[in-house]
Protein backbone atom coordinates (compact mmCIF):
# COMPACT_ATOMS: atom_id res chain seq x y z
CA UNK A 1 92.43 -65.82 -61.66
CA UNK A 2 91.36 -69.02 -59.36
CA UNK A 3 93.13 -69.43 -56.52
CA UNK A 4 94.60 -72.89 -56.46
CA UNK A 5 93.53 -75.04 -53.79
CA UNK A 6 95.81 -76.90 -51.04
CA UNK A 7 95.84 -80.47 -50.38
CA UNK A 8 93.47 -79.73 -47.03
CA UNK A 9 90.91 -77.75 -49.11
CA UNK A 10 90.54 -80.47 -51.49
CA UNK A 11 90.10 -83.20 -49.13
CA UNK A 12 87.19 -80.54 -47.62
CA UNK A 13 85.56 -80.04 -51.04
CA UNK A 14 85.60 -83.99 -51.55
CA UNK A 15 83.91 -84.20 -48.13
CA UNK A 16 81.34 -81.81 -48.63
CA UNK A 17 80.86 -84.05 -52.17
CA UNK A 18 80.03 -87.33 -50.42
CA UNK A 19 78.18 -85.42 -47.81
CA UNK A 20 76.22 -83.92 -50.73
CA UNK A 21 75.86 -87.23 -52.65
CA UNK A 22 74.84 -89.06 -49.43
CA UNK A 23 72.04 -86.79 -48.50
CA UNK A 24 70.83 -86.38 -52.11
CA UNK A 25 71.76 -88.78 -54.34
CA UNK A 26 73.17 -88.90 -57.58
CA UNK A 27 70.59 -87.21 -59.71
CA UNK A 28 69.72 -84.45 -57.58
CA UNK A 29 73.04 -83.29 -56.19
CA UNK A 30 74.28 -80.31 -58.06
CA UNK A 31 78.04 -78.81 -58.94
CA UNK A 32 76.72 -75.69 -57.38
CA UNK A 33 75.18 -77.00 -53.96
CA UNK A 34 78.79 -79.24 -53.31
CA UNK A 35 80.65 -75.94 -53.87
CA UNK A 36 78.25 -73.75 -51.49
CA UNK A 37 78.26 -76.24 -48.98
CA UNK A 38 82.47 -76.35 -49.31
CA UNK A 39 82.95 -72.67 -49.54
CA UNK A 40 84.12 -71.99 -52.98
CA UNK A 41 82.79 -70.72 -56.21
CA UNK A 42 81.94 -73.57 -58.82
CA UNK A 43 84.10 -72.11 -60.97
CA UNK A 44 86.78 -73.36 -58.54
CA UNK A 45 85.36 -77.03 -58.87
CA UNK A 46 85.37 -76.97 -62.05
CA UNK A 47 88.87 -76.16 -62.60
CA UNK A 48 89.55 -79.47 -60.78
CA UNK A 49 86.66 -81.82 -61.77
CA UNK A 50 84.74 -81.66 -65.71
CA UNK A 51 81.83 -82.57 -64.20
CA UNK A 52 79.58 -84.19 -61.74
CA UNK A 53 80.53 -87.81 -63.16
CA UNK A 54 84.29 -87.12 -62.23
CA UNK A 55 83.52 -85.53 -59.49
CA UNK A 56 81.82 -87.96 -57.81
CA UNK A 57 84.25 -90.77 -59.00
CA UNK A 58 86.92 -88.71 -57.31
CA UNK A 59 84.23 -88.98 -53.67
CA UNK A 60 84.25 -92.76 -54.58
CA UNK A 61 87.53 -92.68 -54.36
CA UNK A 62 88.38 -91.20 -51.18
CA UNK A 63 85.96 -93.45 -49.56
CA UNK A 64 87.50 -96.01 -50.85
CA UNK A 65 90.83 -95.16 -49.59
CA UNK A 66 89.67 -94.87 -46.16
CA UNK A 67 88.09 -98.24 -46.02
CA UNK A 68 91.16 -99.13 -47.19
CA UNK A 69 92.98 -97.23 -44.83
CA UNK A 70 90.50 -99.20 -42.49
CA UNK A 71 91.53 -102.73 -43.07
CA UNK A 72 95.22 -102.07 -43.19
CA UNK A 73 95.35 -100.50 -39.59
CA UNK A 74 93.48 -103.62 -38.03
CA UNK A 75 95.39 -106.77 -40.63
CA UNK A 76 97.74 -108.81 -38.41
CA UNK A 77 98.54 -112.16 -40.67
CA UNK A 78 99.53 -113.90 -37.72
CA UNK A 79 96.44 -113.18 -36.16
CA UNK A 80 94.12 -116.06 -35.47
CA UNK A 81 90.72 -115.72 -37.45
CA UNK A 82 88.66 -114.34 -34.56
CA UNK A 83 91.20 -112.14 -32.91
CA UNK A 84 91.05 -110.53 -36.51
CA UNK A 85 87.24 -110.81 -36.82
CA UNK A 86 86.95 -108.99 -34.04
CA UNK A 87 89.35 -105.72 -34.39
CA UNK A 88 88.02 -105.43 -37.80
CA UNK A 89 84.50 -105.51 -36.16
CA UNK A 90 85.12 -102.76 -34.02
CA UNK A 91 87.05 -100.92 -36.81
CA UNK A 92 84.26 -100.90 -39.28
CA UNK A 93 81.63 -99.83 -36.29
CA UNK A 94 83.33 -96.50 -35.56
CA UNK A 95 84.05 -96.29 -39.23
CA UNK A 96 80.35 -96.28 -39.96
CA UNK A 97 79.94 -93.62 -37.02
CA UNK A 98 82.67 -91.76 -38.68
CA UNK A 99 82.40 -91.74 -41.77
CA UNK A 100 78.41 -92.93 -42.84
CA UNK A 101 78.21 -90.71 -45.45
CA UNK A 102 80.66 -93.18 -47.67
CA UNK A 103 78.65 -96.34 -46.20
CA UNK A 104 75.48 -94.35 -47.53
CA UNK A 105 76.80 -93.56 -50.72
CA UNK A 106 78.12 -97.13 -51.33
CA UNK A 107 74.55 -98.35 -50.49
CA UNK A 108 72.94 -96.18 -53.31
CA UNK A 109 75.89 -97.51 -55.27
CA UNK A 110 74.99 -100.82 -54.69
CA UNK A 111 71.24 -99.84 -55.60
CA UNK A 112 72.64 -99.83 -59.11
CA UNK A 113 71.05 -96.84 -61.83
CA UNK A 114 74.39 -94.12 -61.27
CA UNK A 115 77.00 -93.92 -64.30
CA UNK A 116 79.60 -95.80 -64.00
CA UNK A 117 78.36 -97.67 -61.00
CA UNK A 118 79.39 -100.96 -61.39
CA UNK A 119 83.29 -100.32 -62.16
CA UNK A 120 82.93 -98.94 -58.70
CA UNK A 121 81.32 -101.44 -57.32
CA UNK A 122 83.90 -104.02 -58.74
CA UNK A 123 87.06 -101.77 -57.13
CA UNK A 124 85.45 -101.60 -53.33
CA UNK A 125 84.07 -105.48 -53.70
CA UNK A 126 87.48 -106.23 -54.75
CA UNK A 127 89.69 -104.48 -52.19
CA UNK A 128 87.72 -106.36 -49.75
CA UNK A 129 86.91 -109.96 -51.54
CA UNK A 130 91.20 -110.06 -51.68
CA UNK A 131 91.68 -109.28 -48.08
CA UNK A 132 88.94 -111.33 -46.58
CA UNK A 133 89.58 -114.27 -48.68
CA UNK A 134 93.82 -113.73 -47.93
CA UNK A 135 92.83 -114.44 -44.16
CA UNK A 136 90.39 -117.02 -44.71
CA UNK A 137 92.96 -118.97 -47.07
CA UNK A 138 95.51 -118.54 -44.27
CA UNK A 139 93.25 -119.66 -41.70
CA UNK A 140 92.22 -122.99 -43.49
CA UNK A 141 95.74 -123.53 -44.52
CA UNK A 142 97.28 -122.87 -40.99
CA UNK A 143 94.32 -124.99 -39.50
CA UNK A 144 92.96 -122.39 -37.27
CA UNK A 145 89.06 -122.81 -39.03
CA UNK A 146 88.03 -125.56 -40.38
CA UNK A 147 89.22 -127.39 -42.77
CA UNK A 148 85.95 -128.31 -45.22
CA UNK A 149 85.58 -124.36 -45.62
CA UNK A 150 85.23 -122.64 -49.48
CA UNK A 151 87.85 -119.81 -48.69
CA UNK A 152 86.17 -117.70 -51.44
CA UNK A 153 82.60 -118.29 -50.58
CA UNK A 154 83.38 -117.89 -46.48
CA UNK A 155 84.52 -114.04 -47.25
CA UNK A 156 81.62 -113.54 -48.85
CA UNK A 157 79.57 -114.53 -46.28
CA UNK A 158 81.38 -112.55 -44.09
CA UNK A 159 81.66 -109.54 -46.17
CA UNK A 160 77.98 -109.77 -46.50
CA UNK A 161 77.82 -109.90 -42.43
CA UNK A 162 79.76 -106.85 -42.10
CA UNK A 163 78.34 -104.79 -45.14
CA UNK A 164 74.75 -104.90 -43.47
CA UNK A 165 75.89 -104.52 -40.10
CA UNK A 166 77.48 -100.57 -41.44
CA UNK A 167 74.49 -100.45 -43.27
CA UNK A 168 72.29 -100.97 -40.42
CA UNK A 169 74.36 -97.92 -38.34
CA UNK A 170 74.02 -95.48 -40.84
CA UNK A 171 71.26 -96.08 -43.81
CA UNK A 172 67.54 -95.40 -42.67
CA UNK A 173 66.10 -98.43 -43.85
CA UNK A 174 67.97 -100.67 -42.15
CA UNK A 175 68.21 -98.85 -39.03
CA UNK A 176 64.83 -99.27 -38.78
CA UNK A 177 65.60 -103.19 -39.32
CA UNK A 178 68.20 -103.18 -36.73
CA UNK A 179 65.79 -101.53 -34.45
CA UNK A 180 62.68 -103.84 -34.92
CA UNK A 181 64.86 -106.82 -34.81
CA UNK A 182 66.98 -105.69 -31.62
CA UNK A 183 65.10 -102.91 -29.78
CA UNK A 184 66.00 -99.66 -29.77
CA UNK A 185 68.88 -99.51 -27.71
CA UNK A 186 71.24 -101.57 -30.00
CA UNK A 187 72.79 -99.27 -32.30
CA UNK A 188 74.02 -97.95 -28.47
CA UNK A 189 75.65 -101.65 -27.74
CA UNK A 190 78.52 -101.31 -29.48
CA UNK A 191 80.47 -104.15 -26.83
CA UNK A 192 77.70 -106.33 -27.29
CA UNK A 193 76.65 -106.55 -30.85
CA UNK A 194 80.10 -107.16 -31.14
CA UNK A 195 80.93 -110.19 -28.89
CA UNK A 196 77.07 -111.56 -30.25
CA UNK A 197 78.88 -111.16 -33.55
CA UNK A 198 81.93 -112.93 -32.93
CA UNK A 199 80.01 -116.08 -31.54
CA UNK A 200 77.97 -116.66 -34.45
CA UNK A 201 81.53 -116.14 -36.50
CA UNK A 202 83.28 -118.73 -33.72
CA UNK A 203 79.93 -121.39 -34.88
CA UNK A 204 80.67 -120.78 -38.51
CA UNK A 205 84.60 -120.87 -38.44
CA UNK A 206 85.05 -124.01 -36.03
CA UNK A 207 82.25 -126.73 -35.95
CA UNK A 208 82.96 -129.01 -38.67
CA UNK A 209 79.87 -131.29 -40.35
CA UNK A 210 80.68 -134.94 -40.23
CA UNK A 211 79.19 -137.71 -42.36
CA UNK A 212 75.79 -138.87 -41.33
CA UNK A 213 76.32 -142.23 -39.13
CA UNK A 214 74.25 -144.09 -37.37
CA UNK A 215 72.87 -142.06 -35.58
CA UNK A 216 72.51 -139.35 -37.75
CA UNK A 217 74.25 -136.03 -38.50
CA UNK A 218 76.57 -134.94 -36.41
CA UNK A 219 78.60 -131.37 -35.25
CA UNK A 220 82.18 -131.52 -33.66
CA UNK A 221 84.88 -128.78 -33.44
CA UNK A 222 87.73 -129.80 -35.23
CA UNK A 223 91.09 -129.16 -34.22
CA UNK A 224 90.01 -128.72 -30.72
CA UNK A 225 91.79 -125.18 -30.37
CA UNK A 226 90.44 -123.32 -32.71
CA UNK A 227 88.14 -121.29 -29.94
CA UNK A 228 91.19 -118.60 -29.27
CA UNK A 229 88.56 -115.61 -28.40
CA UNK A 230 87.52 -115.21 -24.92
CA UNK A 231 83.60 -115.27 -25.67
């Protein structure tokens, strides 16, 4: 008779999953490798799992409850745009340091090509499109960022911005990006590529395009307080 598994083992054998996933894909990750590398029989997996398709929708899953778990430890809604920008920045650095095996399975994922892919895809875009767009919304509306923003295409943007920026901590090819484009001491630099971050958000949140005049096109900040981070 299998011996039923706690709560803690379970969590263990879903880590060793993603770990498994991460390292070798889809395809070539096998039932009996993820059990070896968690320490029980496959016999024991499948008791909890039918197969390799559930079992790595349950690994999807738990990553997607910890970036979850993520953005709900750093949300303030009375926080101004760039106070938010950066905790969440930080956040989803050590995130990536902590957990890279989800941000590398979520970039084969992405890649497209796995069963049932893009349902998954859908979820984790979703969870974050809602809360990226809630604060944007809430920014425009409260008039701290400008006010000739698309709410829904601004979150993108800056979901895109912080999906590459995991991706270039933890996924080989662009590491190697990171490191031609910013030497190869970066990925060290936590502090910095942070507050380099938060000024190009600070351009792209406050300065407001005017209508060409006479003298052309021009730039201005508008309201004048929307600069509330310390850059």
């Amino acid at each position: 008779m299998l011996k039923k598994l706690t709560e803690e083992k379970r969590e263990e054998v879903l880590r060793a999953g993603i770990s498994e996933f991460a390292e070798r894909g889809y395809y070539h990750a096998g039932m009996n490798g993820i059990a070896g590398r968690a320490g029980i029989s496959v016999g024991a997996l499948y008791k909890y799992y039918a197969d390799k398709r559930e079992f790595f929708g349950a690994c999807l899953k738990k990553c997607m409850e910890d970036l979850e778990q993520v953005l709900t430890a750093v949300a303030e809604p009375k926080d101004r745009l760039l106070v938010y920008a950066d905790r969440l920045i930080e956040a989803l650095q050590r995130h990536a340091r902590e957990q890279g095996d989800c941000i590398r399975l979520y970039n084969q994922l992405a890649a497209g090509g796995i069963p049932g892919g893009e349902e998954w895809v859908e979820k984790i875009e979703g969870l974050t499109a809602r809360v990226y767009t809630g604060f944007m919304e809430t920014a425009k509306r409260d008039g701290t960022a400008r006010r000739d923003m698309d709410a829904r295409l601004f979150a993108f943007f800056f979901d895109n911005l912080l999906m590459m920026l995991q991706f270039s901590y933890t996924c080989d090819y662009y590491r190697e990006r990171f490191r031609i484009y910013c030497g190869e001491d970066m990925q060290e630099r936590d502090g910095y590529v942070r507050n380099e971050l938060l000024k190009f958000f600070e351009s792209a949140f406050t300065v407001c395009r005017r209508e060409p005049g006479a003298e052309g096109q021009s730039y201005t900040r508008e309201p004048n307080d929307l600069t509330t981070y310390p850059l």
